[in-house]
N, C-alpha and C. Protein backbone atom coordinates (compact mmCIF):
# COMPACT_ATOMS: atom_id res chain seq x y z
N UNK A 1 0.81 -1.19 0.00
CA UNK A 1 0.00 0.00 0.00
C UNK A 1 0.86 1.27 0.00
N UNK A 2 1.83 1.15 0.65
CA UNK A 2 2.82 2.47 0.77
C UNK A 2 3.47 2.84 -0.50
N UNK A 3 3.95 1.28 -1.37
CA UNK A 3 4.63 1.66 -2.62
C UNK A 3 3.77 2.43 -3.40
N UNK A 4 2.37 1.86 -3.58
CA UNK A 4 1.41 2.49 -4.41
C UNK A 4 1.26 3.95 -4.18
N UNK A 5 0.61 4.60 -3.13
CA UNK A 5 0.56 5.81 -2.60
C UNK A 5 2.06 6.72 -3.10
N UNK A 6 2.82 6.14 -2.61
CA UNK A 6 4.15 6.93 -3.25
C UNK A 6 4.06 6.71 -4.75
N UNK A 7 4.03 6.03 -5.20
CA UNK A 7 3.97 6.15 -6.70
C UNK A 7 2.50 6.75 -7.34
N UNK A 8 1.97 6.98 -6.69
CA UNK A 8 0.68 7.69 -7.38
C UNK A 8 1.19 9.85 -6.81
N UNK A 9 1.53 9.36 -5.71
CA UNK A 9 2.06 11.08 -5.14
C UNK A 9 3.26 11.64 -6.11
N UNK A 10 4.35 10.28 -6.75
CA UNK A 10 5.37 10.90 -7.37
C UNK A 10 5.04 11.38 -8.99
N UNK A 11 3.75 10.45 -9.27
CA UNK A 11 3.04 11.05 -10.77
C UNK A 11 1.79 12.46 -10.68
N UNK A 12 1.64 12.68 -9.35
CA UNK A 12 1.05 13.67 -9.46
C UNK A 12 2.26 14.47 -9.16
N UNK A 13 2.97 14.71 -8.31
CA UNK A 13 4.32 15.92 -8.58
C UNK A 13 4.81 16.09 -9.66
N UNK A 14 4.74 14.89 -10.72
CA UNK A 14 5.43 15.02 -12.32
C UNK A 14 4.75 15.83 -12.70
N UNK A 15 3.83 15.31 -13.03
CA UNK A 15 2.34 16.05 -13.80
C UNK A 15 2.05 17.37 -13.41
N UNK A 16 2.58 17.86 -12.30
CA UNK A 16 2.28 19.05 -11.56
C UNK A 16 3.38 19.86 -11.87
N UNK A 17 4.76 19.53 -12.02
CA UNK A 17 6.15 20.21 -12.22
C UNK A 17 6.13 20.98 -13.23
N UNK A 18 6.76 22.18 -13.27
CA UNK A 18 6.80 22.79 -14.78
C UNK A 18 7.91 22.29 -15.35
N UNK A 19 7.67 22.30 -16.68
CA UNK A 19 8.45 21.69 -17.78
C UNK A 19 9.54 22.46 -18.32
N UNK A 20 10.57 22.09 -18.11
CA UNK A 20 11.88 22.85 -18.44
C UNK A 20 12.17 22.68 -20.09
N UNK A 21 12.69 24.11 -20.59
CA UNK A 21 12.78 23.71 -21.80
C UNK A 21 14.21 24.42 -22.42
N UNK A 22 14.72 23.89 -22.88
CA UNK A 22 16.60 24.44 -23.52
C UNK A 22 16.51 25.69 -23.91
N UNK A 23 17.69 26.64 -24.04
CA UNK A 23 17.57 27.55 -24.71
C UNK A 23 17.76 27.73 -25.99
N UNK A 24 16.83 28.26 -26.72
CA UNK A 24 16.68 27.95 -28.58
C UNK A 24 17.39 29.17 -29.03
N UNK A 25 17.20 30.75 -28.55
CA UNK A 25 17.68 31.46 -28.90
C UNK A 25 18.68 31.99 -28.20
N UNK A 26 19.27 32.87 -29.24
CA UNK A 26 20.67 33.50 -28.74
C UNK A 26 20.52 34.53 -27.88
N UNK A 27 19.37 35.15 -27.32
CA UNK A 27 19.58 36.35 -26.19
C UNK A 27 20.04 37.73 -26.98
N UNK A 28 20.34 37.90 -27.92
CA UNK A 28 21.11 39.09 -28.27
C UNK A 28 21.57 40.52 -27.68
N UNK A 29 20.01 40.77 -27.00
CA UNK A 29 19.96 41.99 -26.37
C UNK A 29 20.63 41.86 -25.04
N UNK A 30 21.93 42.69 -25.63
CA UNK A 30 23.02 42.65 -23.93
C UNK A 30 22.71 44.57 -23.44
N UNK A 31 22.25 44.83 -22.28
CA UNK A 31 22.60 45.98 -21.84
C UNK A 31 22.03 45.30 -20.25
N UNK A 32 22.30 46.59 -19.60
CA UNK A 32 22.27 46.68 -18.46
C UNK A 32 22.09 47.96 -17.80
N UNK A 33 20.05 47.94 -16.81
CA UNK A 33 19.91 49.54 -16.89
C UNK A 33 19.64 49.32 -15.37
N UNK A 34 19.71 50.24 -14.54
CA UNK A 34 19.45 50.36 -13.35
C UNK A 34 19.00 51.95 -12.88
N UNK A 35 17.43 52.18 -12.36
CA UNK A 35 17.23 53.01 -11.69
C UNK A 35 17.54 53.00 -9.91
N UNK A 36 18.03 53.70 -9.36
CA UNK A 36 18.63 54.26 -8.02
C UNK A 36 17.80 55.19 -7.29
N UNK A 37 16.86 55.00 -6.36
CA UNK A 37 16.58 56.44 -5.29
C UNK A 37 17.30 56.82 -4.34
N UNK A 38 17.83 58.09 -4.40
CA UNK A 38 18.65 58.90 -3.72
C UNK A 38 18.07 60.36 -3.50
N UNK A 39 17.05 60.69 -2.99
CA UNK A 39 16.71 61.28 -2.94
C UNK A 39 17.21 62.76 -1.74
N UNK A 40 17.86 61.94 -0.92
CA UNK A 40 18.69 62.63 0.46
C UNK A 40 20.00 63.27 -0.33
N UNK A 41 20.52 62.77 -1.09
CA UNK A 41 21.96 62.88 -1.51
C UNK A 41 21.69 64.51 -2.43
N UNK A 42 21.10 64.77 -3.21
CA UNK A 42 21.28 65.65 -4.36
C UNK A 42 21.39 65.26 -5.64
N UNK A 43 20.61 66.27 -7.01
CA UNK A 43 21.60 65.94 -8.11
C UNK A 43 22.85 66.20 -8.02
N UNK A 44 23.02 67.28 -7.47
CA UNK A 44 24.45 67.55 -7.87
C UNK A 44 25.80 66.68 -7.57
N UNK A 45 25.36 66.66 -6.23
CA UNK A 45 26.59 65.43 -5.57
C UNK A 45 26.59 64.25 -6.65
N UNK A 46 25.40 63.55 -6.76
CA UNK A 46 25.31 62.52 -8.15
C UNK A 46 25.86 62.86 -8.91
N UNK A 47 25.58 63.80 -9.57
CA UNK A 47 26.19 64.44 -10.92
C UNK A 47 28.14 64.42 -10.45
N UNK A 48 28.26 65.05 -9.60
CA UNK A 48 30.02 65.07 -9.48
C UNK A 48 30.46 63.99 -9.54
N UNK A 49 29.68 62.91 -8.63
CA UNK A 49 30.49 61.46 -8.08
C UNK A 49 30.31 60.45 -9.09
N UNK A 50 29.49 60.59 -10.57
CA UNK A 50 29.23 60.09 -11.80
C UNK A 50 30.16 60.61 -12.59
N UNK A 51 30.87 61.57 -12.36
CA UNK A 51 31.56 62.39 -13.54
C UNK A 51 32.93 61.85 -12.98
N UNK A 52 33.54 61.78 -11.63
CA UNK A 52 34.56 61.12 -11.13
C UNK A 52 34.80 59.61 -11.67
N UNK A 53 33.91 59.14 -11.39
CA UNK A 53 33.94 57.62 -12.12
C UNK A 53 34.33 57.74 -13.43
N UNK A 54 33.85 58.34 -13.70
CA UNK A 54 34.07 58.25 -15.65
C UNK A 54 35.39 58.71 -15.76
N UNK A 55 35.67 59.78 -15.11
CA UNK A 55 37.12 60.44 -15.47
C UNK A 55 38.04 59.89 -14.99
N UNK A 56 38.41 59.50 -13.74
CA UNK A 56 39.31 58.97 -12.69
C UNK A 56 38.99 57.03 -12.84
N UNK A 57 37.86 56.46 -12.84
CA UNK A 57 38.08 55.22 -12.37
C UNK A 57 37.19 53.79 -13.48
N UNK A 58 36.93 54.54 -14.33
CA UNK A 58 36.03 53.90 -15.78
C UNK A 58 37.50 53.02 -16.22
N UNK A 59 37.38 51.81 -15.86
CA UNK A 59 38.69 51.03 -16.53
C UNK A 59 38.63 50.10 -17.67
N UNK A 60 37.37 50.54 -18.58
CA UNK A 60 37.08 49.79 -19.67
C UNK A 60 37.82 51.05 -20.73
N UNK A 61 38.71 50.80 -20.67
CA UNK A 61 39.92 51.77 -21.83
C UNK A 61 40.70 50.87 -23.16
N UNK A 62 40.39 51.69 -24.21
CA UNK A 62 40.40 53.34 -24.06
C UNK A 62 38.82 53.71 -24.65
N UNK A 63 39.08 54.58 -23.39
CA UNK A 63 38.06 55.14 -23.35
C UNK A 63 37.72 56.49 -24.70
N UNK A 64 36.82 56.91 -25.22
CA UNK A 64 36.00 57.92 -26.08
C UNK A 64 34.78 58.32 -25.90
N UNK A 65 35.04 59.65 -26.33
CA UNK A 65 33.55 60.41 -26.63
C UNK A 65 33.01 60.50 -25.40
N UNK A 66 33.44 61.26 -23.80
CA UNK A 66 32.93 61.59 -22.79
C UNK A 66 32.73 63.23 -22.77
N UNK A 67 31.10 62.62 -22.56
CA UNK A 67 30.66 64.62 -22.62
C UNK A 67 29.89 63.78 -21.23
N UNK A 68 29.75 65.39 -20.61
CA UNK A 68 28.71 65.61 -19.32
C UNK A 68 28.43 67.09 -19.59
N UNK A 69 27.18 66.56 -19.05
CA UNK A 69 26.22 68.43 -18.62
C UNK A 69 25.83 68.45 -17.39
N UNK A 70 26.92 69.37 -16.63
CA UNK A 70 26.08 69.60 -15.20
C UNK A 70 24.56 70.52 -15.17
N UNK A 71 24.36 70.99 -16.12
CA UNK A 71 23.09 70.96 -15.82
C UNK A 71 21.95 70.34 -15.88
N UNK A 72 22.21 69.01 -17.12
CA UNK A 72 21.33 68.15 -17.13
C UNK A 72 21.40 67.19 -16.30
N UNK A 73 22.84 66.80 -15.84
CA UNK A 73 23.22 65.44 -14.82
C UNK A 73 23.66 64.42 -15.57
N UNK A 74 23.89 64.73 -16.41
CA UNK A 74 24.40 63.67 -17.59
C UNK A 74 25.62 63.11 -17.81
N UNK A 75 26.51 61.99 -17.44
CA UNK A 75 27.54 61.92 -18.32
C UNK A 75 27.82 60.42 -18.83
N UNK A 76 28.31 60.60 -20.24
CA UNK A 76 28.13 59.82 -21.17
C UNK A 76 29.91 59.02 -21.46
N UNK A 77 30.01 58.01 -21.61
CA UNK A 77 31.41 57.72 -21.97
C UNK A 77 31.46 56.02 -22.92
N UNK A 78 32.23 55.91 -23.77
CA UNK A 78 32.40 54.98 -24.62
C UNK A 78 33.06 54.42 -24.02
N UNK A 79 33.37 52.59 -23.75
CA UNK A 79 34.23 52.01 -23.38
C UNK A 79 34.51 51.37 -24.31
N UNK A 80 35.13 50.22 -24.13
CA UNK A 80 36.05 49.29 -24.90
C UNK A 80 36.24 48.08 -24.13
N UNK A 81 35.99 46.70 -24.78
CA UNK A 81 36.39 45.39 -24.00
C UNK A 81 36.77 44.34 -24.82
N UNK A 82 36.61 43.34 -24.72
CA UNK A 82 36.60 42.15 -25.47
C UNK A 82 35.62 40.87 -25.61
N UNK A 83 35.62 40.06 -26.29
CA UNK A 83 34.59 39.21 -26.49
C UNK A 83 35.77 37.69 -27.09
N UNK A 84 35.50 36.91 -26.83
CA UNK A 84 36.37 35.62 -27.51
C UNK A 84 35.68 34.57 -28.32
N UNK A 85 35.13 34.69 -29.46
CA UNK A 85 34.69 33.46 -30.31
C UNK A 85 35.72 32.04 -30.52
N UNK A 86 35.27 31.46 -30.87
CA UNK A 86 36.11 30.11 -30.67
C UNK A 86 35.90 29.62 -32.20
N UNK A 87 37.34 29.30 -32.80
CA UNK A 87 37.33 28.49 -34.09
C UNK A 87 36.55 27.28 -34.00
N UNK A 88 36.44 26.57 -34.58
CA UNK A 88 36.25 24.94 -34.82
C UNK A 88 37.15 24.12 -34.17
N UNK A 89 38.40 24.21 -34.70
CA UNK A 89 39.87 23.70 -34.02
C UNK A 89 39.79 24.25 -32.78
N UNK A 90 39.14 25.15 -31.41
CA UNK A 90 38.76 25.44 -30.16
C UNK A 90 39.59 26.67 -29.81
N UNK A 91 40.26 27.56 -31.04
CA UNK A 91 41.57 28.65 -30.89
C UNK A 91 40.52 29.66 -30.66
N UNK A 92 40.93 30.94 -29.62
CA UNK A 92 40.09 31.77 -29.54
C UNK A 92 40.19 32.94 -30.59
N UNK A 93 39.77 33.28 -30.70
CA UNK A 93 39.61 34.66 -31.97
C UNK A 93 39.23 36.14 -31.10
N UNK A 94 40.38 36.76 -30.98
CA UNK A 94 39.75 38.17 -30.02
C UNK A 94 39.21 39.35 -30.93
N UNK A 95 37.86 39.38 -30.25
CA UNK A 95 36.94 40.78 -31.32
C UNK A 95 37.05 42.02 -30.13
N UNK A 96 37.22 43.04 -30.52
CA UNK A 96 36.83 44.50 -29.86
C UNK A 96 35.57 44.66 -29.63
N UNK A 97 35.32 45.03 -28.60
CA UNK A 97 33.50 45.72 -28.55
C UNK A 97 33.85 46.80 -27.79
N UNK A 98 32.65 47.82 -28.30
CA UNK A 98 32.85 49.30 -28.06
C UNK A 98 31.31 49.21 -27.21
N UNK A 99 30.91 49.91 -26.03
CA UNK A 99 29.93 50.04 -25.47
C UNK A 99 29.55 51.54 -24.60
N UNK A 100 28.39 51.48 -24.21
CA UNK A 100 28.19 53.03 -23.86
C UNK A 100 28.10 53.33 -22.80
N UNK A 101 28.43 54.14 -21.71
CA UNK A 101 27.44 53.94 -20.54
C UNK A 101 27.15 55.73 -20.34
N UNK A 102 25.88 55.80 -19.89
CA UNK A 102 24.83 56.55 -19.63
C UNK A 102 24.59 56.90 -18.16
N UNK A 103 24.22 57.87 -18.29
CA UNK A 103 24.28 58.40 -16.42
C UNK A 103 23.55 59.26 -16.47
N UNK A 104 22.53 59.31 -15.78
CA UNK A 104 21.41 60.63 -15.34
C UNK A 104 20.79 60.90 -14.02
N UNK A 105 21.23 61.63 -13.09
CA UNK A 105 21.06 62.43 -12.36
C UNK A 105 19.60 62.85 -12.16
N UNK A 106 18.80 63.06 -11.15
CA UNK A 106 17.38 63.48 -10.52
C UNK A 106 17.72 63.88 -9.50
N UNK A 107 16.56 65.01 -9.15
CA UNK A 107 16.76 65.16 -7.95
C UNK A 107 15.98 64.09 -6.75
N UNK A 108 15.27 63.31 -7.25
CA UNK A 108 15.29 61.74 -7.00
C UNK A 108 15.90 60.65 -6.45
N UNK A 109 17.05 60.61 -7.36
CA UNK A 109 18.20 59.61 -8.00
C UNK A 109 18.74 59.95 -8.65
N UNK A 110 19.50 58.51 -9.20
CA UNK A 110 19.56 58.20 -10.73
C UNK A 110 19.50 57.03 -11.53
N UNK A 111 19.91 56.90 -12.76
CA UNK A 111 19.57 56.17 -13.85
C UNK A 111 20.58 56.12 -14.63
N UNK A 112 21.37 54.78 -14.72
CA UNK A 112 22.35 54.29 -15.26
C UNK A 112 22.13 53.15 -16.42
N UNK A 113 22.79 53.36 -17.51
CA UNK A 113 23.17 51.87 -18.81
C UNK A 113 23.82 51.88 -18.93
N UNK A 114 24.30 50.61 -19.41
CA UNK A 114 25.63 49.96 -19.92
C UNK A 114 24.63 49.14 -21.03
N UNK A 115 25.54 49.66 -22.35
CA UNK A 115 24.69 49.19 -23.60
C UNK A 115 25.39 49.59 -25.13
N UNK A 116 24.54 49.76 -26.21
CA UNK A 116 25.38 50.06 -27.34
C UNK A 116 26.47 49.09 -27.81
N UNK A 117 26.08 48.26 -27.25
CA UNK A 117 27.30 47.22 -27.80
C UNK A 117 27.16 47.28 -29.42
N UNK A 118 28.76 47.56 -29.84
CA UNK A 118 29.09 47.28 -31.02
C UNK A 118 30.72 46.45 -31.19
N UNK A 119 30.32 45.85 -32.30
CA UNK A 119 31.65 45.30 -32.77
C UNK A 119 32.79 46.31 -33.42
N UNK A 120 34.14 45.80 -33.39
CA UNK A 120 34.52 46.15 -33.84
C UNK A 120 35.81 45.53 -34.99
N UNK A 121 34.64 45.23 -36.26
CA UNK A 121 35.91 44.59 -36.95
C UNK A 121 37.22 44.65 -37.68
N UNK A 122 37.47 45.47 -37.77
CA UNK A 122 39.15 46.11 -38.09
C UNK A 122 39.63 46.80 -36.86
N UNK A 123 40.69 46.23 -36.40
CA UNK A 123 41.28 47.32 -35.39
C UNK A 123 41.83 48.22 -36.31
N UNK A 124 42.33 48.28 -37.50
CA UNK A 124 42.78 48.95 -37.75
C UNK A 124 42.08 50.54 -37.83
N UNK A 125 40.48 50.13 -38.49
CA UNK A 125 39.74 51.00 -38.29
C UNK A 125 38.77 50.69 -37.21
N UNK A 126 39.00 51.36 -35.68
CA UNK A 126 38.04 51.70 -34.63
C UNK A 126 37.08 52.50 -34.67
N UNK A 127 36.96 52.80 -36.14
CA UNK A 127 35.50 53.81 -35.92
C UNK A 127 34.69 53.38 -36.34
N UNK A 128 34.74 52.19 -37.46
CA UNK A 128 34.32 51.86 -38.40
C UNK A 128 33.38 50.44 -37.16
N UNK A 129 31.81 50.31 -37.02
CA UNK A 129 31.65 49.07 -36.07
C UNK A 129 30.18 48.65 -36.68
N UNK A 130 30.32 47.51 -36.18
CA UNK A 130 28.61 46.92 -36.20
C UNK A 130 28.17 46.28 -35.22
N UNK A 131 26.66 46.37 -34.91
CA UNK A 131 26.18 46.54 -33.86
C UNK A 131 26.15 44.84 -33.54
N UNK A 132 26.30 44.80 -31.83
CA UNK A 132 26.70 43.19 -31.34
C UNK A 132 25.50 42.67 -32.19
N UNK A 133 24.45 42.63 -31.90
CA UNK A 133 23.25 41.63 -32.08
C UNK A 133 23.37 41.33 -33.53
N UNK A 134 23.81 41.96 -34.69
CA UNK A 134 24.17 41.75 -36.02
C UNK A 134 24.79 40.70 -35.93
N UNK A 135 26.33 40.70 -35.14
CA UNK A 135 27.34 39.55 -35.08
C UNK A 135 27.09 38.83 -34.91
N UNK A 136 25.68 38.55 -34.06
CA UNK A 136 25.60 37.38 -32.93
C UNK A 136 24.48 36.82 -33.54
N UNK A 137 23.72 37.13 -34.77
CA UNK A 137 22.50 36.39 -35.54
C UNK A 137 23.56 36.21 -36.85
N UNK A 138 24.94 36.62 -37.02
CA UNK A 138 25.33 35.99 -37.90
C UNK A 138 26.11 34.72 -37.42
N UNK A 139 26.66 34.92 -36.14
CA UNK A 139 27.44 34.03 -35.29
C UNK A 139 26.70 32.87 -35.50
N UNK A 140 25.37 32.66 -35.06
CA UNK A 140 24.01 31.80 -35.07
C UNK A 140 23.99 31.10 -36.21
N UNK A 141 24.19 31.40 -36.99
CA UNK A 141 24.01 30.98 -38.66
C UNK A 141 25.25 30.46 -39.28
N UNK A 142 26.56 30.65 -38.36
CA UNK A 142 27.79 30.03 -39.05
C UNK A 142 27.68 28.54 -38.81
N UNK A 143 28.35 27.45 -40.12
CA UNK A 143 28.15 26.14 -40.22
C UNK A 143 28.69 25.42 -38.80
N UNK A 144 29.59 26.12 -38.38
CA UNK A 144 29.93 25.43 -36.90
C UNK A 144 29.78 26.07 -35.75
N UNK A 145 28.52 26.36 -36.08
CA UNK A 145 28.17 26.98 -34.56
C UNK A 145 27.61 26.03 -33.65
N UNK A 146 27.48 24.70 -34.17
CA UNK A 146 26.61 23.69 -33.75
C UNK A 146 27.79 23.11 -32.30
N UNK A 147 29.36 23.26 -32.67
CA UNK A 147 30.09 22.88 -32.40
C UNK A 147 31.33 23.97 -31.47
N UNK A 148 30.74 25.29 -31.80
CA UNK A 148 31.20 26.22 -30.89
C UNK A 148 30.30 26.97 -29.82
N UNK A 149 29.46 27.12 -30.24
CA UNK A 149 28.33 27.99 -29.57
C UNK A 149 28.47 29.26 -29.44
N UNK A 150 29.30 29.94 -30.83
CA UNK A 150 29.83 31.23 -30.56
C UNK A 150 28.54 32.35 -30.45
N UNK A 151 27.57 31.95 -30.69
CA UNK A 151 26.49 33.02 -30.21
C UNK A 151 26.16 33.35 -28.70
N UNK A 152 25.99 32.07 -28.53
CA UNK A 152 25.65 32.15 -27.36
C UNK A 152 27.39 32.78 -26.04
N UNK A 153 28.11 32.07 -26.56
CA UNK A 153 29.75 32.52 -25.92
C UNK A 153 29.53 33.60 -25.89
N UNK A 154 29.34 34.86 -27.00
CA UNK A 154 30.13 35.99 -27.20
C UNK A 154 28.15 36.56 -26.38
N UNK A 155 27.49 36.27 -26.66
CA UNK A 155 26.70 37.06 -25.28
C UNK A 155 26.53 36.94 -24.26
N UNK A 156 27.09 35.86 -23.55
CA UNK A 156 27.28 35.58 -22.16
C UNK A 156 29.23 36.40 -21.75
N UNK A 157 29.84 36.78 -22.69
CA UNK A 157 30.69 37.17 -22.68
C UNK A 157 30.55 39.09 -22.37
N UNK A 158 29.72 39.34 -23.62
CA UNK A 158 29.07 40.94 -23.51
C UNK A 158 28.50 41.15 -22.40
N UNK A 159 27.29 40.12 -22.33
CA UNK A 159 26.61 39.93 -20.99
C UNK A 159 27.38 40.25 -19.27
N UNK A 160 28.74 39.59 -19.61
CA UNK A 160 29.12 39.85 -18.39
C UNK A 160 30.05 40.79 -18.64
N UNK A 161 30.69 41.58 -19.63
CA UNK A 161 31.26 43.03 -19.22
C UNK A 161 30.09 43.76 -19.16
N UNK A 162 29.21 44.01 -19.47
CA UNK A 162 27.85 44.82 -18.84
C UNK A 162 27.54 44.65 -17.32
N UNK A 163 27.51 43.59 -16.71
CA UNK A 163 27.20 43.52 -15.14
C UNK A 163 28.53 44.17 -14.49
N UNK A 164 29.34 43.72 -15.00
CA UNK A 164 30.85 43.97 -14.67
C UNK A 164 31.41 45.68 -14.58
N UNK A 165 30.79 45.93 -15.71
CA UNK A 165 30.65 47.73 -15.58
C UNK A 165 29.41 48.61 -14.52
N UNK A 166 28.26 48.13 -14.64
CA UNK A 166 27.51 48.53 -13.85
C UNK A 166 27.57 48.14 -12.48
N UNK A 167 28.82 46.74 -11.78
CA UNK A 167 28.61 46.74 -10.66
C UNK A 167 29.87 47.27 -9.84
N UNK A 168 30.87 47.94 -10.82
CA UNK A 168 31.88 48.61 -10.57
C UNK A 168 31.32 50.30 -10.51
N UNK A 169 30.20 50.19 -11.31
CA UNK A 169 29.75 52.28 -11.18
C UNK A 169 29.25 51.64 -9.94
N UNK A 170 27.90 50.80 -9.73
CA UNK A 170 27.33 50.74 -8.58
C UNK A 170 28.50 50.83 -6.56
N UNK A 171 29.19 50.17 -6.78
CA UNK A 171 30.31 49.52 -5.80
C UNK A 171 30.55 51.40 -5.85
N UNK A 172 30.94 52.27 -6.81
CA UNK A 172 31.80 53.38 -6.12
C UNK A 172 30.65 54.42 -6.09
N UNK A 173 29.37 54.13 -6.60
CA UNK A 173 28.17 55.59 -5.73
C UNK A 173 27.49 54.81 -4.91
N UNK A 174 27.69 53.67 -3.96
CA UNK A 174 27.31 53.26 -2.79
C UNK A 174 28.35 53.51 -1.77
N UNK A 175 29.38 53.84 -2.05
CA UNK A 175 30.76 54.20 -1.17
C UNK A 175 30.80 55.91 -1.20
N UNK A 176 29.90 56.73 -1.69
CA UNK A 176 29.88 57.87 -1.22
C UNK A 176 30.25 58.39 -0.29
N UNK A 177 31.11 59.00 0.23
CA UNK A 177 31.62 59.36 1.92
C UNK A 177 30.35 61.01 1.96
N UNK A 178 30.45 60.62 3.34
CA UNK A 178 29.26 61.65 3.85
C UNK A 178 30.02 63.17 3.76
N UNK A 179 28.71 64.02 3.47
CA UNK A 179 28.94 65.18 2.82
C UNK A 179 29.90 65.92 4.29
N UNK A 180 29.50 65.75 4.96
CA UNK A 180 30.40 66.53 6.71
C UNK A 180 30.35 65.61 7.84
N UNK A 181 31.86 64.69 7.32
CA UNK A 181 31.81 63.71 8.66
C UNK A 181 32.20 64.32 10.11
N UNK A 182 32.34 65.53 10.19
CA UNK A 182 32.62 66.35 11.82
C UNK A 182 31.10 66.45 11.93
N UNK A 183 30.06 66.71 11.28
CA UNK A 183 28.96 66.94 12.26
C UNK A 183 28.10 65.45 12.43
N UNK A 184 28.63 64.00 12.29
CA UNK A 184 28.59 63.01 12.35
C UNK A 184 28.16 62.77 14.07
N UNK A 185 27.81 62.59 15.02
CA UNK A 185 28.03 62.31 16.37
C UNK A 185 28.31 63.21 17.31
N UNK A 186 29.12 64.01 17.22
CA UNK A 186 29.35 65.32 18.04
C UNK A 186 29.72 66.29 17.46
N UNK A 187 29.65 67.43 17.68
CA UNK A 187 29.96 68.53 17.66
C UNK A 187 30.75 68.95 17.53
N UNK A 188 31.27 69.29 15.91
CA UNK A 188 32.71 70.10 15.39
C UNK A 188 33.81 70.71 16.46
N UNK A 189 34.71 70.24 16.55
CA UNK A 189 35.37 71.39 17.27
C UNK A 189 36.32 72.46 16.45
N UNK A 190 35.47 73.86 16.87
CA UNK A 190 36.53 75.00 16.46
C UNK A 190 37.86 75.10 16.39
């Protein structure tokens, strides 16, 4: 009686389980956006301690094309990383990717991306790029992709310099040092 009962309880848990299913597509869309409330802090302080990062501690180099507007809260900067496709024979192949990150300031918060991924296929020419998700539905379609998985590689690759950038901005505007650590606990001394 016990075997039965268990075997009738383990076909209703089957029957009940959701059904797992592989991944068919390639994901293409790599960015990474995060809204922030900070509402105690200021734009402005945001705005400075966003513009520090970019200038002083953004280590996806070399870096291009950084504009900011302190009056909008904005600052914008191009990075640079890598991605590794894999031959057939298992040799890696190193591609350039150029990406964006975005910064906006509220008196709120703010609002950060990491995105724009583009390729870049000539080093020789770095200006010259095409956009990741292009690469990566052609990646999909090469005869040995069956045997590399370079679609899926090179966006779990993008994928993680995107977290990797946003959790390095995140890590240095959660380390904000307080605007006047003397009036912290006691009372400044003159």
């Amino acid at each position: 009686m016990k075997k039965v009962l268990f075997g009738l309880m383990f076909v209703c848990l089957a029957a009940t389980a959701p059904v797992a299913m592989a991944q068919t597509g390639s994901g293409t869309s790599v960015s990474y956006t995060e809204n922030v409330l900070a509402d105690e802090v200021g734009k402005e302080v945001l705005y400075q301690r966003a513009l520090d990062w970019a200038q002083n501690h953004f280590s996806y180099g070399p870096k291009t094309g950084p504009k900011s507007d302190a009056a909008a809260g904005t600052v914008r900067v191009t990075g640079t990383g890598k991605v590794k496709p894999v031959a057939t024979n298992g040799k890696e192949m190193e591609q350039t990717i150029r990406f964006d990150f975005v910064f906006r300031a509220s008196d709120k918060g703010y609002e950060y991306s990491v995105g724009s991924f583009r390729l870049v296929p000539n080093p020789q020419n770095p200006e010259e790029t095409e956009m990741l998700s292009d690469y990566i539905s052609r990646l999909a379609t090469e005869k040995g992709n069956n045997k590399t998985f370079n679609d899926r590689r090179v966006t779990a690759q993008a994928n993680n310099l995107a977290s990797e950038a946003a959790m390095s901005f995140r890590s240095f505007m959660n380390t904000m040092p307080a605007a006047e650590e003397s009036s912290v606990g006691v009372p400044a001394a003159n």
